[in-house]
C-alpha atoms as a PDB file:
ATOM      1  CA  UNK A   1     182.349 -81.737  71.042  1.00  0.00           C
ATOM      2  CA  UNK A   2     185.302 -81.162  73.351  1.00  0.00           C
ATOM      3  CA  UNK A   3     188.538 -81.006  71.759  1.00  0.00           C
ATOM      4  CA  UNK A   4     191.784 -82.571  72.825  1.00  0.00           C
ATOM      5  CA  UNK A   5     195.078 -80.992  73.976  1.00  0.00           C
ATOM      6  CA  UNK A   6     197.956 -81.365  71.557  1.00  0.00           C
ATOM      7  CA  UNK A   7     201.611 -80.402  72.190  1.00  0.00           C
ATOM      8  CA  UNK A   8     202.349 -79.595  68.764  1.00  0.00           C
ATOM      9  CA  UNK A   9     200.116 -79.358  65.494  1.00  0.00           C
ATOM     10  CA  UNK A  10     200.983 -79.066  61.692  1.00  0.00           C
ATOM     11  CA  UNK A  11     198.973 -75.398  60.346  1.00  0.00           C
ATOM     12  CA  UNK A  12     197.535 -75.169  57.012  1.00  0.00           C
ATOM     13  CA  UNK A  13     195.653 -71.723  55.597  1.00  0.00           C
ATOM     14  CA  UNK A  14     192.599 -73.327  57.697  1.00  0.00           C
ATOM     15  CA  UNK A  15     194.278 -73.732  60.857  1.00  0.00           C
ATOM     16  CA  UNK A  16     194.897 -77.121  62.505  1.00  0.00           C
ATOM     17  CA  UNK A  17     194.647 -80.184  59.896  1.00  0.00           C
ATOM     18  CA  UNK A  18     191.817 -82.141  60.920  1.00  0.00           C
ATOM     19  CA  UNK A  19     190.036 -79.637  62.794  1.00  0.00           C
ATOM     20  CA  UNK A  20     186.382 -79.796  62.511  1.00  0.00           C
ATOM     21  CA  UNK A  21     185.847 -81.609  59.865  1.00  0.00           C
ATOM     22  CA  UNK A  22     182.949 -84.067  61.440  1.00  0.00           C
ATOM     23  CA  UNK A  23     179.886 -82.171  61.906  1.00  0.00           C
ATOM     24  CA  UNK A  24     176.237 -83.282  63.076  1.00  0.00           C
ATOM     25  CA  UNK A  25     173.420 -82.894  61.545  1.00  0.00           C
ATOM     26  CA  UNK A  26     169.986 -82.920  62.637  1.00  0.00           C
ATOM     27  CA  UNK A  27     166.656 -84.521  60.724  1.00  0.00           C
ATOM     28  CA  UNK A  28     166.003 -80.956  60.051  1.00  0.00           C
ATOM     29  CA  UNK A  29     169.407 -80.537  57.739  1.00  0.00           C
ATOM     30  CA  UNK A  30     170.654 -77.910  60.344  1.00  0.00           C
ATOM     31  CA  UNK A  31     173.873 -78.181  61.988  1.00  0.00           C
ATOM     32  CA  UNK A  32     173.946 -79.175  65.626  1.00  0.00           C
ATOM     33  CA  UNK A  33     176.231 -77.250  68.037  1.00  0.00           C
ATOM     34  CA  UNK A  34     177.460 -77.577  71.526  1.00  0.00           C
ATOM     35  CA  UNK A  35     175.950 -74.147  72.382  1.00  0.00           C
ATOM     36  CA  UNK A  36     172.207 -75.622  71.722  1.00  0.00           C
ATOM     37  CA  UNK A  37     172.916 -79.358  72.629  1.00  0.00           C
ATOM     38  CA  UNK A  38     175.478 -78.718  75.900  1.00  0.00           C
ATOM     39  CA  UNK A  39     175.831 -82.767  75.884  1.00  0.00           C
ATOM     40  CA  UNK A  40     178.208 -82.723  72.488  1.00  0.00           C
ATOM     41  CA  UNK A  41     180.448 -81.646  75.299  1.00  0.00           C
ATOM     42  CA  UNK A  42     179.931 -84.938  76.865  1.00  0.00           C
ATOM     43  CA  UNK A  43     182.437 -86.183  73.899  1.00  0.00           C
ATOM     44  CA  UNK A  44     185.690 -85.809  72.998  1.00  0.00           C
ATOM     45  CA  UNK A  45     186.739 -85.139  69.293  1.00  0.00           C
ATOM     46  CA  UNK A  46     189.975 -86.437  68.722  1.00  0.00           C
ATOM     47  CA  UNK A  47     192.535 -87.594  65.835  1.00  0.00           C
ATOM     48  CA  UNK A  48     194.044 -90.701  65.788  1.00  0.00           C
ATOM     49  CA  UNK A  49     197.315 -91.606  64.588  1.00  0.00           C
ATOM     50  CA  UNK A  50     196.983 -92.176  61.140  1.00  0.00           C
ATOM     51  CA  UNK A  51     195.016 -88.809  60.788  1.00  0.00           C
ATOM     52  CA  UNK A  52     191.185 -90.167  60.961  1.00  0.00           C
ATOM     53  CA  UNK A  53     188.775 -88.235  62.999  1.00  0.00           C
ATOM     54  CA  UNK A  54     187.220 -90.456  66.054  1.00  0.00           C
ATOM     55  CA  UNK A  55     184.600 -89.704  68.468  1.00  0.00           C
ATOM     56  CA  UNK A  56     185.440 -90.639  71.787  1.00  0.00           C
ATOM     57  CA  UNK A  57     187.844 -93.086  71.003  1.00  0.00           C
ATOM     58  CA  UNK A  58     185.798 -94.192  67.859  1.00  0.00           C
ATOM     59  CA  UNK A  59     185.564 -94.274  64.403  1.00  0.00           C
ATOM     60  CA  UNK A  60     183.801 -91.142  63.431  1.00  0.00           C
ATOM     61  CA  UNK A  61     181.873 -93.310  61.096  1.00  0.00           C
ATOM     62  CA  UNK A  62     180.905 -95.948  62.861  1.00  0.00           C
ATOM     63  CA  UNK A  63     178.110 -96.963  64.456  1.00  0.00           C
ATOM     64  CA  UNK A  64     179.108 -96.769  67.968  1.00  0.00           C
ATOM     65  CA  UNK A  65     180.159 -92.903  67.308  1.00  0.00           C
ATOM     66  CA  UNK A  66     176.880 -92.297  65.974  1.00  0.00           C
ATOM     67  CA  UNK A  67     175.318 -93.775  68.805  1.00  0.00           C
ATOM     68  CA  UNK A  68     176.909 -91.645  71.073  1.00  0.00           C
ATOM     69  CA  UNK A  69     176.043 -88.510  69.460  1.00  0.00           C
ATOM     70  CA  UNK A  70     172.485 -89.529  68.908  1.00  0.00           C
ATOM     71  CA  UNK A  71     172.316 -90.117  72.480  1.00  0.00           C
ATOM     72  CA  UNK A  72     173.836 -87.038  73.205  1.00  0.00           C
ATOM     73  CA  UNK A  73     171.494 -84.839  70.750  1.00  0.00           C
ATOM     74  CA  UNK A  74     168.294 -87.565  69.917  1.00  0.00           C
ATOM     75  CA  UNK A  75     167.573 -89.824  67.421  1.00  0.00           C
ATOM     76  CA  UNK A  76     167.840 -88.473  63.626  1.00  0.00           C
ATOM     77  CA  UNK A  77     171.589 -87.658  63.792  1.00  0.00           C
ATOM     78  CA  UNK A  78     173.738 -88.049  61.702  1.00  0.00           C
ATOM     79  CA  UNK A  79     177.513 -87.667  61.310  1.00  0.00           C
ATOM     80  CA  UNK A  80     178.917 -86.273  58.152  1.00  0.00           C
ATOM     81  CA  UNK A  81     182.363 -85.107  56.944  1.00  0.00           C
ATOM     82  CA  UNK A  82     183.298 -81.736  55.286  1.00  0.00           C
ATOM     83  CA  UNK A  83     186.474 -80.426  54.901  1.00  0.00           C
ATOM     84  CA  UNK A  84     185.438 -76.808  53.127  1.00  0.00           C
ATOM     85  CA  UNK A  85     186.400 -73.353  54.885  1.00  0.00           C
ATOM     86  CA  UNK A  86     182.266 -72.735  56.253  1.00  0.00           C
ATOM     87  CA  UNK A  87     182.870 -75.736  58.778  1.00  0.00           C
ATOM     88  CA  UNK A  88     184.331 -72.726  61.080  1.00  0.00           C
ATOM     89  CA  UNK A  89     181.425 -70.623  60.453  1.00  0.00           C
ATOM     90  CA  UNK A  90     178.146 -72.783  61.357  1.00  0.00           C
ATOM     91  CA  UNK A  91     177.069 -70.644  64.156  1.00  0.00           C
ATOM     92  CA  UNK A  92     176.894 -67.551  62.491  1.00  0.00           C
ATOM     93  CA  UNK A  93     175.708 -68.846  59.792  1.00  0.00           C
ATOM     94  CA  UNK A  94     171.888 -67.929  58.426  1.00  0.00           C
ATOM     95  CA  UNK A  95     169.612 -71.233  59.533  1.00  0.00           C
ATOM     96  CA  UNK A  96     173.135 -73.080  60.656  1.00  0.00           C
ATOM     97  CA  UNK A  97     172.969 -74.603  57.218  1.00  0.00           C
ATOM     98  CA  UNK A  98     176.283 -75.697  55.432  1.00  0.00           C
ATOM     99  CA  UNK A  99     175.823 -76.569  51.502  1.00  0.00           C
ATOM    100  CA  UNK A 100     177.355 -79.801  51.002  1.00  0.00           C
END
């Protein structure tokens, strides 16, 4: 998804807090990316105030999010939440598979 432009951000050893931590997954367990579903780019990945991830403005976890994205990439979606170092990695990854 497209990111947002900050003017300041808090580091950790992983970078910027919050970064990437919503991912979507296909019906086939693989990650989904921007590079082979261009219309991810269609939505904006943001974090609100209090720290939660959103989706264009909503609730990564809730059902209008997931709409989106399953309109963006097809039915079977799904939305899911990992905060371990390989969320960085999913496109070089072997079969774009994270084990959650």
């Amino acid at each position: 998804m497209a990111g947002e432009r900050i003017a300041e951000a808090e580091l950790d050893e992983l970078g910027i807090d919050g970064d990437r931590k919503v991912l979507v997954k296909g019906r086939n367990g693989r990650v989904i990316t921007s590079p082979t579903h261009p219309k991810l780019l269609g939505l904006k990945g943001t974090i609100a105030a209090d720290g939660a991830p959103q989706i264009s403005g909503r609730p990564w976890n809730s059902m209008e999010a997931l709409d989106l994205v399953r309109t963006a990439v097809g039915p079977g979606a799904e939305l899911f939440y990992y905060e371990g170092p390989e969320r960085f990695d999913v496109i070089s990854r072997p079969q774009n598979r994270l084990s959650i």
